[in-house]
C-alpha atoms as a PDB file:
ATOM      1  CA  UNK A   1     164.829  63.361 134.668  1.00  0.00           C
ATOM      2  CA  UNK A   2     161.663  63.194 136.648  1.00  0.00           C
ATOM      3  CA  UNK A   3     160.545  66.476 135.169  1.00  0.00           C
ATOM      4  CA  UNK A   4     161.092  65.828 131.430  1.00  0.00           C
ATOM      5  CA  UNK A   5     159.304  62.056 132.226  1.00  0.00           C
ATOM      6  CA  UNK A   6     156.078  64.192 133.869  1.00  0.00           C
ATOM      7  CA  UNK A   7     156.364  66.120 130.889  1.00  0.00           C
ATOM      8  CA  UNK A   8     155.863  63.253 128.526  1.00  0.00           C
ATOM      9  CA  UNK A   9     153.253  61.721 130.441  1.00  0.00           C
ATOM     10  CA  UNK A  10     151.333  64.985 130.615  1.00  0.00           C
ATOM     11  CA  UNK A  11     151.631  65.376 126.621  1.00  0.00           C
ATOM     12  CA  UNK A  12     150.495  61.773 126.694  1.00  0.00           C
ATOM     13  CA  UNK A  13     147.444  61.747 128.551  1.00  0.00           C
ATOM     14  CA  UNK A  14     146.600  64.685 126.999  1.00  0.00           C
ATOM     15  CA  UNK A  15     146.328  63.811 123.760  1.00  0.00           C
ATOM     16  CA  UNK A  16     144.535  60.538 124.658  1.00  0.00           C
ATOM     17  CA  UNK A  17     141.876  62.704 126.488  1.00  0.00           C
ATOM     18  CA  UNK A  18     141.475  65.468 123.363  1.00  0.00           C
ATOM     19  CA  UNK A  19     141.616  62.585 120.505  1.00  0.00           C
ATOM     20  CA  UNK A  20     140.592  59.523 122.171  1.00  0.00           C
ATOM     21  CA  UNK A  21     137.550  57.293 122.769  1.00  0.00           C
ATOM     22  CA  UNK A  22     135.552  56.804 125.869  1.00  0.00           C
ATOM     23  CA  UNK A  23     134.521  52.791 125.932  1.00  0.00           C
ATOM     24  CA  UNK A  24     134.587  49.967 128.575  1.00  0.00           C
ATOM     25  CA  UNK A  25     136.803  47.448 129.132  1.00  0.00           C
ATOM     26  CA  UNK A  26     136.646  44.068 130.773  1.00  0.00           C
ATOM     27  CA  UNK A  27     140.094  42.650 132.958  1.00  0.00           C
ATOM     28  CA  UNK A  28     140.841  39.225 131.473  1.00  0.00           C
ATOM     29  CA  UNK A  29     144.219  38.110 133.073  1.00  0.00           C
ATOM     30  CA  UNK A  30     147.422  39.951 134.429  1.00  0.00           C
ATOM     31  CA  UNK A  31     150.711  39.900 133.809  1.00  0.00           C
ATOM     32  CA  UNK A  32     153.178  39.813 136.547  1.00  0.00           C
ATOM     33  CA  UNK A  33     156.055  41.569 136.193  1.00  0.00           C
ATOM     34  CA  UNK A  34     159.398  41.716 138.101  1.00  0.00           C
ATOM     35  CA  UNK A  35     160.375  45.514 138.073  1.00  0.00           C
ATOM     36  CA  UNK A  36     164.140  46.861 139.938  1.00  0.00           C
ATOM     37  CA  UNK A  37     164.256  50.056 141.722  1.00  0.00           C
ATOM     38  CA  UNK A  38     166.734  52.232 141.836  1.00  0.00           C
ATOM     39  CA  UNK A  39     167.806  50.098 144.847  1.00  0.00           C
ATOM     40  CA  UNK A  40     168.540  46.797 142.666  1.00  0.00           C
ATOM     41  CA  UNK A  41     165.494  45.579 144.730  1.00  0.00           C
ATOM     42  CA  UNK A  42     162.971  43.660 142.957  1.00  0.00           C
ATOM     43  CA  UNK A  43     159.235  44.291 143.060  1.00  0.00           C
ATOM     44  CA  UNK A  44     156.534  42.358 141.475  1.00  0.00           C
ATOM     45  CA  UNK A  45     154.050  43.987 139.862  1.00  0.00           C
ATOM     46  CA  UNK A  46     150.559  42.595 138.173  1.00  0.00           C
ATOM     47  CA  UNK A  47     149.484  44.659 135.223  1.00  0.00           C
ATOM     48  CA  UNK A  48     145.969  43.923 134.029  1.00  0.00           C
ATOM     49  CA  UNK A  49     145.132  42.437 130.199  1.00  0.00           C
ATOM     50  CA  UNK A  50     141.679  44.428 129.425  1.00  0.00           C
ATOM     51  CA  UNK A  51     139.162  43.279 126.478  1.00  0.00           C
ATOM     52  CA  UNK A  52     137.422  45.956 124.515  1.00  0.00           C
ATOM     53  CA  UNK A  53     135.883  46.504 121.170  1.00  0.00           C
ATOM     54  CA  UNK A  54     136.765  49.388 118.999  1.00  0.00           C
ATOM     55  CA  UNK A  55     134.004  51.999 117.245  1.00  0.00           C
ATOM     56  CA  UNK A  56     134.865  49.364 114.103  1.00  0.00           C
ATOM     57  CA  UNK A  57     133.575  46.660 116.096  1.00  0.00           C
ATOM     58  CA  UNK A  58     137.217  45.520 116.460  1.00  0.00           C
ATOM     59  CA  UNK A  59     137.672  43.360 119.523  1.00  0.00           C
ATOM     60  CA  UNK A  60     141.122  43.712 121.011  1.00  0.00           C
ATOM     61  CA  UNK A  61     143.098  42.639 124.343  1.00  0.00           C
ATOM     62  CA  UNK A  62     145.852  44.594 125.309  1.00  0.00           C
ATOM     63  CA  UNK A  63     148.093  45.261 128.531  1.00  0.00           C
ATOM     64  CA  UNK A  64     147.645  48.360 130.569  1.00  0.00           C
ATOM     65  CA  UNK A  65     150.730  50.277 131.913  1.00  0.00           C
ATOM     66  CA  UNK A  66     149.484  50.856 135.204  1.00  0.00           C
ATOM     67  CA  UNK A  67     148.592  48.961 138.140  1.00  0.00           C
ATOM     68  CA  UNK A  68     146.895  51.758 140.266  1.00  0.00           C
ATOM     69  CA  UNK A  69     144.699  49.368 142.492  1.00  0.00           C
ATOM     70  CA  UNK A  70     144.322  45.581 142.794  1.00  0.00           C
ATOM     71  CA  UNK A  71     141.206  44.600 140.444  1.00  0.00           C
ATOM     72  CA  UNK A  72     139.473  41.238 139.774  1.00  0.00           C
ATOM     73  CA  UNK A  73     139.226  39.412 136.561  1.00  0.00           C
ATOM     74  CA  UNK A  74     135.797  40.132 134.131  1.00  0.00           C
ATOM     75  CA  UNK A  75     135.783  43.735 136.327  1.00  0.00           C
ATOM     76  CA  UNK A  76     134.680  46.025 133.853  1.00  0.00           C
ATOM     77  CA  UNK A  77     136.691  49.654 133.932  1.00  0.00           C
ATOM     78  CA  UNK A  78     136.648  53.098 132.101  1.00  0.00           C
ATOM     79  CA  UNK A  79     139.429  53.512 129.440  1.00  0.00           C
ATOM     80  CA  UNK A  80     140.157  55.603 126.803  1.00  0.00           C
ATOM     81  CA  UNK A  81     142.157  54.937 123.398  1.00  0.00           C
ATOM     82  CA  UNK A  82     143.729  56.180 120.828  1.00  0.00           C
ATOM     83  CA  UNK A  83     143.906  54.018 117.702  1.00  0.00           C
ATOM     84  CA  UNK A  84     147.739  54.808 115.991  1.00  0.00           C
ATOM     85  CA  UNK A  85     148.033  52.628 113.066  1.00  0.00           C
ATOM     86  CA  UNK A  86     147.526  49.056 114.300  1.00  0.00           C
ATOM     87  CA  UNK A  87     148.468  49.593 117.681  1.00  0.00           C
ATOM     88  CA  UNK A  88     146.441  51.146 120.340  1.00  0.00           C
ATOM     89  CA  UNK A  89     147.250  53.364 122.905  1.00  0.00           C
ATOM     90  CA  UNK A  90     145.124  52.955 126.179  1.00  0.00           C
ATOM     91  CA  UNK A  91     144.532  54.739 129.744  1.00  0.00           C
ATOM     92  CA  UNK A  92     142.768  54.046 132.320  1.00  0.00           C
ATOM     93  CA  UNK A  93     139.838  56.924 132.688  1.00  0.00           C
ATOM     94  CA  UNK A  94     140.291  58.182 135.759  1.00  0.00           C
ATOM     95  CA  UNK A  95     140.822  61.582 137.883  1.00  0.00           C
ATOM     96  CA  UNK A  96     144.053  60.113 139.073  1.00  0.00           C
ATOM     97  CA  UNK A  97     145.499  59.201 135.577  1.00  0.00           C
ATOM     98  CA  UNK A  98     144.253  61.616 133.836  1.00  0.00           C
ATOM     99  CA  UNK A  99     145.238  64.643 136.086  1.00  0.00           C
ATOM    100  CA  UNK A 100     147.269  63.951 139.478  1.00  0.00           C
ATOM    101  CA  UNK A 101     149.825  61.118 138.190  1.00  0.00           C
ATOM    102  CA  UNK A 102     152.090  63.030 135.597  1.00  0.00           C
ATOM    103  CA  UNK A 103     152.130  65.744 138.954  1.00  0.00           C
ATOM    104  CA  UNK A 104     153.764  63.690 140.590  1.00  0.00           C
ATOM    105  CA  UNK A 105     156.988  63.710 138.350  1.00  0.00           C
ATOM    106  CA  UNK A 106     156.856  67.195 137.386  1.00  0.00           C
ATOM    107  CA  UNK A 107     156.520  68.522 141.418  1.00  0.00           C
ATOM    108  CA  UNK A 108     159.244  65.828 141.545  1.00  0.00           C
ATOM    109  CA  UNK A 109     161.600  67.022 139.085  1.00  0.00           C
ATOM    110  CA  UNK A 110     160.779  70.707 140.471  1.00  0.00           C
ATOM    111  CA  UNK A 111     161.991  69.831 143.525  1.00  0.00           C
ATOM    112  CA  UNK A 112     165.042  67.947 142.918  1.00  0.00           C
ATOM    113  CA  UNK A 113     165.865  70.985 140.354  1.00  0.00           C
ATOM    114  CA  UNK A 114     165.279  73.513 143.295  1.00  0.00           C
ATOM    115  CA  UNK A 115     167.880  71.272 145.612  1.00  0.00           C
ATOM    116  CA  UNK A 116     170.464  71.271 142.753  1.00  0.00           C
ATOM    117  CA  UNK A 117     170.373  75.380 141.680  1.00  0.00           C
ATOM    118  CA  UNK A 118     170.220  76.247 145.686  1.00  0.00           C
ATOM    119  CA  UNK A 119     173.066  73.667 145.741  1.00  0.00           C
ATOM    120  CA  UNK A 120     175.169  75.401 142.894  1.00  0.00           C
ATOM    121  CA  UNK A 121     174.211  78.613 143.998  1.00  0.00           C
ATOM    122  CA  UNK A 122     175.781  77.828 147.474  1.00  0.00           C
ATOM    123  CA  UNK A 123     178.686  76.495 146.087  1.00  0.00           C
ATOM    124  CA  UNK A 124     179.790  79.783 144.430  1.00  0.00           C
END
């Protein structure tokens, strides 16, 4: 699971990097959201609502899918998007979201792969 999911976001960000635009963005609000772990436990988590203005001199708020460190309201930030229609698809524009985060799932499902064919292979 975690492999296919690094997958995905690896296909995502890279096709936000290749065909999207590099603009600013200014945090207007957050949303907090209540999010269950695999535990059942519940963690709150504030997403921020960035402002920016399109190359058609579209103005648009949307909410970002990441919460990677706690940011203030009117901070400006680094994003890229992808227009797809009428919806937009945003990232942050950074190292970490552009390179190191989709790692994460795919060393992750690597891993847990590796434990499950040693475990098979053991069983035999």
């Amino acid at each position: 699971m975690f492999l296919f999911v690094g997958i995905y976001l690896r296909n995502f960000s890279h096709r936000i990097q290749t065909k999207g635009i590099k603009t600013k963005a200014k945090i207007v609000d957050f949303v907090e959201e209540k999010i269950k772990d695999s535990d059942g436990n519940s963690n709150i988590y504030h997403f921020p609502i960035v402002r920016f203005t399109d190359r058609n001199g579209i103005e648009t708020s949307q909410k970002l899918d990441s919460s990677e460190k706690p940011q203030k309201i009117n901070e400006s930030i680094d994003i890229i998007y992808l227009k797809n229609g009428n919806e937009y698809e945003v990232m942050v524009n950074s190292k970490f979201w552009k390179s190191y985060f989709h790692l994460i799932f795919i060393l992750g499902g690597l891993l847990f792969s590796g434990i499950g064919i040693i475990w098979l292979i053991n069983k035999i």
